[in-house]
Protein backbone atom coordinates (compact mmCIF):
# COMPACT_ATOMS: atom_id res chain seq x y z
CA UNK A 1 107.71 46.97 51.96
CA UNK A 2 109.51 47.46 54.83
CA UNK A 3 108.74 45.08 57.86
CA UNK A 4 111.95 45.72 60.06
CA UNK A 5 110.72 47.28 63.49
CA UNK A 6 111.36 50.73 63.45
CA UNK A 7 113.38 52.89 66.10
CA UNK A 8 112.82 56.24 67.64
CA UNK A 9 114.83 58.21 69.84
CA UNK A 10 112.67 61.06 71.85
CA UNK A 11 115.07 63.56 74.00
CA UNK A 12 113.79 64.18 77.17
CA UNK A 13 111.35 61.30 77.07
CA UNK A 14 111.09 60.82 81.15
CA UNK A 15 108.16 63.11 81.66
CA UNK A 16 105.63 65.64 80.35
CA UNK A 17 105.23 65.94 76.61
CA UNK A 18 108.35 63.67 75.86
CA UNK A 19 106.83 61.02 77.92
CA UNK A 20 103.49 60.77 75.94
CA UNK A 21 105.35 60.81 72.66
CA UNK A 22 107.44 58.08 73.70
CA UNK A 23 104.15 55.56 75.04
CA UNK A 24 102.16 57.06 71.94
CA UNK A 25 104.91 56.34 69.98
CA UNK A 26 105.72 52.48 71.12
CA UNK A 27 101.54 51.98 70.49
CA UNK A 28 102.46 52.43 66.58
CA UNK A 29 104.63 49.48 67.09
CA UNK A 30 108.15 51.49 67.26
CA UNK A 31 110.83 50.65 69.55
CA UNK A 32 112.21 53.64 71.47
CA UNK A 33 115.10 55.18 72.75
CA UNK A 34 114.82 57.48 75.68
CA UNK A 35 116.82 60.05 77.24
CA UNK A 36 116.77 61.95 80.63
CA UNK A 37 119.01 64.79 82.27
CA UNK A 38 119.04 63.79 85.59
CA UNK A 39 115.71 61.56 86.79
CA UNK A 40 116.56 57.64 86.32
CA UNK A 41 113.89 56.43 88.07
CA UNK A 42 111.76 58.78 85.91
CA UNK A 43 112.92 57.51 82.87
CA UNK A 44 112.95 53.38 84.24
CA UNK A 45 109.45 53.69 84.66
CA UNK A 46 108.64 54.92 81.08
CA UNK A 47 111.25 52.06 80.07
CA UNK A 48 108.85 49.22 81.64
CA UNK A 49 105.46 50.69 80.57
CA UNK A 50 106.85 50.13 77.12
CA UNK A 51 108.43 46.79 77.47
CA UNK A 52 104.85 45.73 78.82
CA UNK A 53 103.33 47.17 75.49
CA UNK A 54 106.34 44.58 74.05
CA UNK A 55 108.42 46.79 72.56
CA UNK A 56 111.63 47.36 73.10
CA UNK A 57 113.01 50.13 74.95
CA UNK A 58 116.12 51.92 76.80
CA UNK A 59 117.36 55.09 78.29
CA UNK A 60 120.25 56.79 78.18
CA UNK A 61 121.38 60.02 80.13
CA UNK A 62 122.10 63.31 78.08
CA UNK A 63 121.68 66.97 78.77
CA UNK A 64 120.98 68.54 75.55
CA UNK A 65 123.23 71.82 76.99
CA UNK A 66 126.39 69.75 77.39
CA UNK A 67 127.29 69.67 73.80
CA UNK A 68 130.93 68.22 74.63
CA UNK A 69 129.05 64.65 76.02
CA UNK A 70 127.26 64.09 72.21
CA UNK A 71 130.24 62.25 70.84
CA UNK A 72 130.33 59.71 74.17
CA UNK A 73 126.17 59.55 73.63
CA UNK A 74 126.04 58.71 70.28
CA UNK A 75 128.77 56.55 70.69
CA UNK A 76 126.39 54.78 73.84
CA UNK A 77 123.46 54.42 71.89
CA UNK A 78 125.11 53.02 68.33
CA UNK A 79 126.86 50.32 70.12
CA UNK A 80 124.03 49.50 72.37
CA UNK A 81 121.43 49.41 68.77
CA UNK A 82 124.78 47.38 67.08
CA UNK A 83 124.80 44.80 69.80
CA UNK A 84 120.65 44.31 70.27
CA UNK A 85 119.43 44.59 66.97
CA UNK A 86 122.87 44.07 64.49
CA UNK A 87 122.52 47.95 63.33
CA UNK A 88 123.63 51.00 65.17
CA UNK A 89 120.60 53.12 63.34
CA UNK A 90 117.77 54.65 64.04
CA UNK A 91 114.64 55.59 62.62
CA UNK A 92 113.12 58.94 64.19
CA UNK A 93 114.59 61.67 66.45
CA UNK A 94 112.57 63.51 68.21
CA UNK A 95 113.71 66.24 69.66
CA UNK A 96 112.10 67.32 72.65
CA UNK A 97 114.35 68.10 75.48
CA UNK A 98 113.66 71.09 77.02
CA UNK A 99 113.44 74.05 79.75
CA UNK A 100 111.44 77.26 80.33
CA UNK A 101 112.43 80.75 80.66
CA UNK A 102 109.60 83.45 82.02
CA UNK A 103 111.26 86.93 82.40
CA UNK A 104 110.35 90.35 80.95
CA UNK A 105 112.86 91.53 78.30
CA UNK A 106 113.75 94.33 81.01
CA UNK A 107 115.15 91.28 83.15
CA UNK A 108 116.64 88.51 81.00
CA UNK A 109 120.20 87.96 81.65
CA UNK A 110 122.67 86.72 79.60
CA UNK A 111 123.10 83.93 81.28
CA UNK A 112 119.62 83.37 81.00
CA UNK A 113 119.75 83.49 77.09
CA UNK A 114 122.81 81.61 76.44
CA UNK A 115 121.00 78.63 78.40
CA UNK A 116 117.70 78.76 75.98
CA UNK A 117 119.96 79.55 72.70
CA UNK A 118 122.46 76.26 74.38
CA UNK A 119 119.47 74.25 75.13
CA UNK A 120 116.61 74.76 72.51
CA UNK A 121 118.71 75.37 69.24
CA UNK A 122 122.69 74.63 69.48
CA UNK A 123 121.27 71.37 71.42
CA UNK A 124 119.04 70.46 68.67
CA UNK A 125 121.06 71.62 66.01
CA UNK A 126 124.28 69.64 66.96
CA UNK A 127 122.47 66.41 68.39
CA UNK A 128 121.03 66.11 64.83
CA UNK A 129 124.50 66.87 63.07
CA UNK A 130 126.17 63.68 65.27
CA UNK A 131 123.10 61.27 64.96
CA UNK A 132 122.61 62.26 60.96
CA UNK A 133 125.04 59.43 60.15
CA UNK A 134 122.60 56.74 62.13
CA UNK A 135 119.44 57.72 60.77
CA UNK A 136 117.85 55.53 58.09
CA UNK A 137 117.45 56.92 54.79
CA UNK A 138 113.21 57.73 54.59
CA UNK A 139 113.21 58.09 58.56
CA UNK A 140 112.47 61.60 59.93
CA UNK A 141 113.44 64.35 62.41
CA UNK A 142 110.39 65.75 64.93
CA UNK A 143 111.64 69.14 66.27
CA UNK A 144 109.26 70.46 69.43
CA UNK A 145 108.33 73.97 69.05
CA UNK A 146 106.02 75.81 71.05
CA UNK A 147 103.24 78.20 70.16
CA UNK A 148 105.06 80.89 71.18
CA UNK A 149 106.82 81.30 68.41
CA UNK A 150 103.82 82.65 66.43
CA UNK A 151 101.77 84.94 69.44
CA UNK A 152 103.03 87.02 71.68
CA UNK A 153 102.54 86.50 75.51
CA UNK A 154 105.17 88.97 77.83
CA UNK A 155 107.40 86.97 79.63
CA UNK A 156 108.54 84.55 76.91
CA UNK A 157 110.53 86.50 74.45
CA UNK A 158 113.97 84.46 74.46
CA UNK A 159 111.88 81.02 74.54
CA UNK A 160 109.58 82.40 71.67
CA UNK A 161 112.28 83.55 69.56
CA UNK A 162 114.76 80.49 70.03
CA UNK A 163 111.30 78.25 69.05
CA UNK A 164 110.54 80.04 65.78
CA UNK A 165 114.93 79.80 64.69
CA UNK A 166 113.94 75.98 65.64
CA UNK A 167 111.13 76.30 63.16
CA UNK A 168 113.16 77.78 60.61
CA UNK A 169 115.96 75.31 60.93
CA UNK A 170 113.12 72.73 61.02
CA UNK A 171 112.69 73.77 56.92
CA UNK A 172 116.73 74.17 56.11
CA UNK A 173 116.45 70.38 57.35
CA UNK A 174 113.57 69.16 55.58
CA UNK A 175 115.40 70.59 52.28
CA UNK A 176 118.80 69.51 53.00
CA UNK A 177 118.17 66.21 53.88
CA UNK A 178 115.03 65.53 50.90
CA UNK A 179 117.94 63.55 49.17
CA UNK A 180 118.01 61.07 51.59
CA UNK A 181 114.15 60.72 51.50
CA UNK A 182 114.45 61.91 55.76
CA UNK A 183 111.57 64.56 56.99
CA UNK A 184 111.56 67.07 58.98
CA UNK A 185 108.72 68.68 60.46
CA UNK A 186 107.69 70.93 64.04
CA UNK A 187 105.40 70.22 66.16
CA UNK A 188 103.98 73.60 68.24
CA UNK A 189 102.03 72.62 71.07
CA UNK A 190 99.84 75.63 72.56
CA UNK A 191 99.88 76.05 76.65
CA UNK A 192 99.92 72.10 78.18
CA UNK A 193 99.04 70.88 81.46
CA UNK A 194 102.52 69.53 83.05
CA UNK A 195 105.35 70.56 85.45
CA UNK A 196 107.07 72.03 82.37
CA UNK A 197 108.10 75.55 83.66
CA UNK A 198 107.22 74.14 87.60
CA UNK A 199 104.01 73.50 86.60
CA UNK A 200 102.34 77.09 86.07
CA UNK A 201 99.97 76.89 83.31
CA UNK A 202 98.25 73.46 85.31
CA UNK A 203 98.81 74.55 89.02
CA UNK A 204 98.18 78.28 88.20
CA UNK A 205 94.31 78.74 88.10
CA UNK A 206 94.49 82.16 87.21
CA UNK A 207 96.89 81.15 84.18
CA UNK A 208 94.49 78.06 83.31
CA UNK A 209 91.71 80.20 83.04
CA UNK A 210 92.97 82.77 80.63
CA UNK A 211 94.54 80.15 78.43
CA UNK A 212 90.83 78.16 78.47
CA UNK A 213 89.68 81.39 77.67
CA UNK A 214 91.63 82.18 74.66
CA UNK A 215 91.35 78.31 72.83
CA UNK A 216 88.68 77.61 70.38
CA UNK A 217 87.67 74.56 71.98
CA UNK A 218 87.85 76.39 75.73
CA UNK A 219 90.34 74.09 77.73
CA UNK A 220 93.99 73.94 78.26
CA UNK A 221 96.23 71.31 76.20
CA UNK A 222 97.15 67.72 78.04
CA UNK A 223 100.14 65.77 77.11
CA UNK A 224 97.62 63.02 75.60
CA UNK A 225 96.80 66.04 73.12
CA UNK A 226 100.02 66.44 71.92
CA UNK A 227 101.87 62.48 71.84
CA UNK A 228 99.78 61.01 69.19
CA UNK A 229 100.47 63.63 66.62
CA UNK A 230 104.54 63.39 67.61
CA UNK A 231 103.57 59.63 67.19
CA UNK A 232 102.27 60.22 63.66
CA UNK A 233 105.19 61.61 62.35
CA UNK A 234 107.21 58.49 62.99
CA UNK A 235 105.26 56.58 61.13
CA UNK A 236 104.50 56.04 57.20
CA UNK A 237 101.24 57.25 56.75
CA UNK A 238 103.19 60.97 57.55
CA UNK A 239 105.43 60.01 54.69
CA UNK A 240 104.21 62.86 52.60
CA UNK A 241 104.50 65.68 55.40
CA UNK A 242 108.03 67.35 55.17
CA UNK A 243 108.97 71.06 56.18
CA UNK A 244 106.11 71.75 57.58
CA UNK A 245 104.92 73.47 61.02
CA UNK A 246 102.06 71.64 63.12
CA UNK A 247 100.78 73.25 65.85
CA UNK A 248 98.70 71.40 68.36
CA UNK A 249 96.90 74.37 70.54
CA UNK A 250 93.15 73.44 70.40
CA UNK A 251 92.76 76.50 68.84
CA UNK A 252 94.60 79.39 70.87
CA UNK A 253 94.52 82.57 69.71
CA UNK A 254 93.25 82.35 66.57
């Protein structure tokens, strides 16, 4: 068996839904790797709370839409994991970076698009081409979905459609990679409570309301709802779970 301490590294891990999975994720007794686009302190904060779990942890800075900076990142992180722990791999990625984009189909710009497509798939897809290399054989790749990509809601038809080509991928990964034993599964979290898209679904009463409304078990999705299942995935007892599609709504439109 395996006793080495695993690592994980979770994009965007300085707030919301990234944050969560990071903590929930150091409880299973991983070390973690971090990264933020632009808040430090953000991202130092989550650093301590998991050094006073005692695990190890670090962030680095990376926006997921500056494809150019991968090569430099990767190269960060691998010496950084060479010098502390004798092995420039990892374990898990997670990847969770991410923006929002509400705008009717009548008003989407291409701009607009490019930035989702740059973002939520060429981000992802690329990040995971560099790191490949540095990830253990039997480790595993978390890709954040959304909902979205299987109902409807106006407003979110670039975001909705770049999710479910992130869910695809999500399976050409799973089958590619099953010769080195590394999963690959989605997680689709329904409508959450955070400042994800300026914070409309948990400042927006209105917007709370109708997603309560519409979820089996009547409430709106919290970050602690969603980091334990991320969490799960990077551990062994997920082991068996490859290609699949896990979506963490409560319930919404069913």
């Amino acid at each position: 068996m395996d006793t080495r301490t695993k690592i994980a590294l979770i994009t965007g891990g300085n707030r919301g839904l990234g944050k969560n999975s990071a903590l929930k994720t150091a409880e299973k007794g991983l070390d973690i790797i971090i990264t933020y686009r632009s808040n430090k302190e953000e991202a130092d904060e989550v650093v301590n709370q998991i050094k006073s779990m005692g695990r190890n942890a670090v962030a680095f800075q990376l926006d997921t839409k500056e494809r150019k900076s991968f090569d430099a990142f990767v190269k960060n992180i691998t010496d950084h994991l060479q010098t502390a722990t004798g092995s420039p791999n990892i374990d898990y990625l997670v990847n969770n970076a991410g923006t929002a984009l509400y705008a009717p189909i009548t008003d989407v710009t291409e701009e607009q698009m490019d930035d989702v497509v740059d973002i939520h798939f060429k981000g992802v897809f690329f990040l995971t081409q560099k790191l490949l290399p540095f990830i253990n054989d039997a480790g595993g790749i978390v890709n954040i979905s959304s909902g979205l990509a299987r109902f409807a809601t106006p407003g979110s038809s670039i975001y909705g459609s770049v999710k479910a080509g992130v869910e695809m991928l999500t399976k050409y990964m799973a089958k590619e990679l099953g010769p080195r034993r590394i999963k690959a599964n989605t997680v689709a979290p329904g409508a959450i409570e955070t400042d994800f898209g300026g914070g409309r679904v948990r400042d927006n009463k209105d917007i709370n309301a109708v997603v309560a409304g519409a979820t089996a078990l009547g409430r709106v999705g919290l970050p602690d709802d969603i980091g334990g299942v991320v969490a799960f995935l990077c551990t062994e007892d997920a082991g068996w779970i490859n290609g699949q599609r896990i979506e963490v709504s409560g319930g919404m439109f069913l």
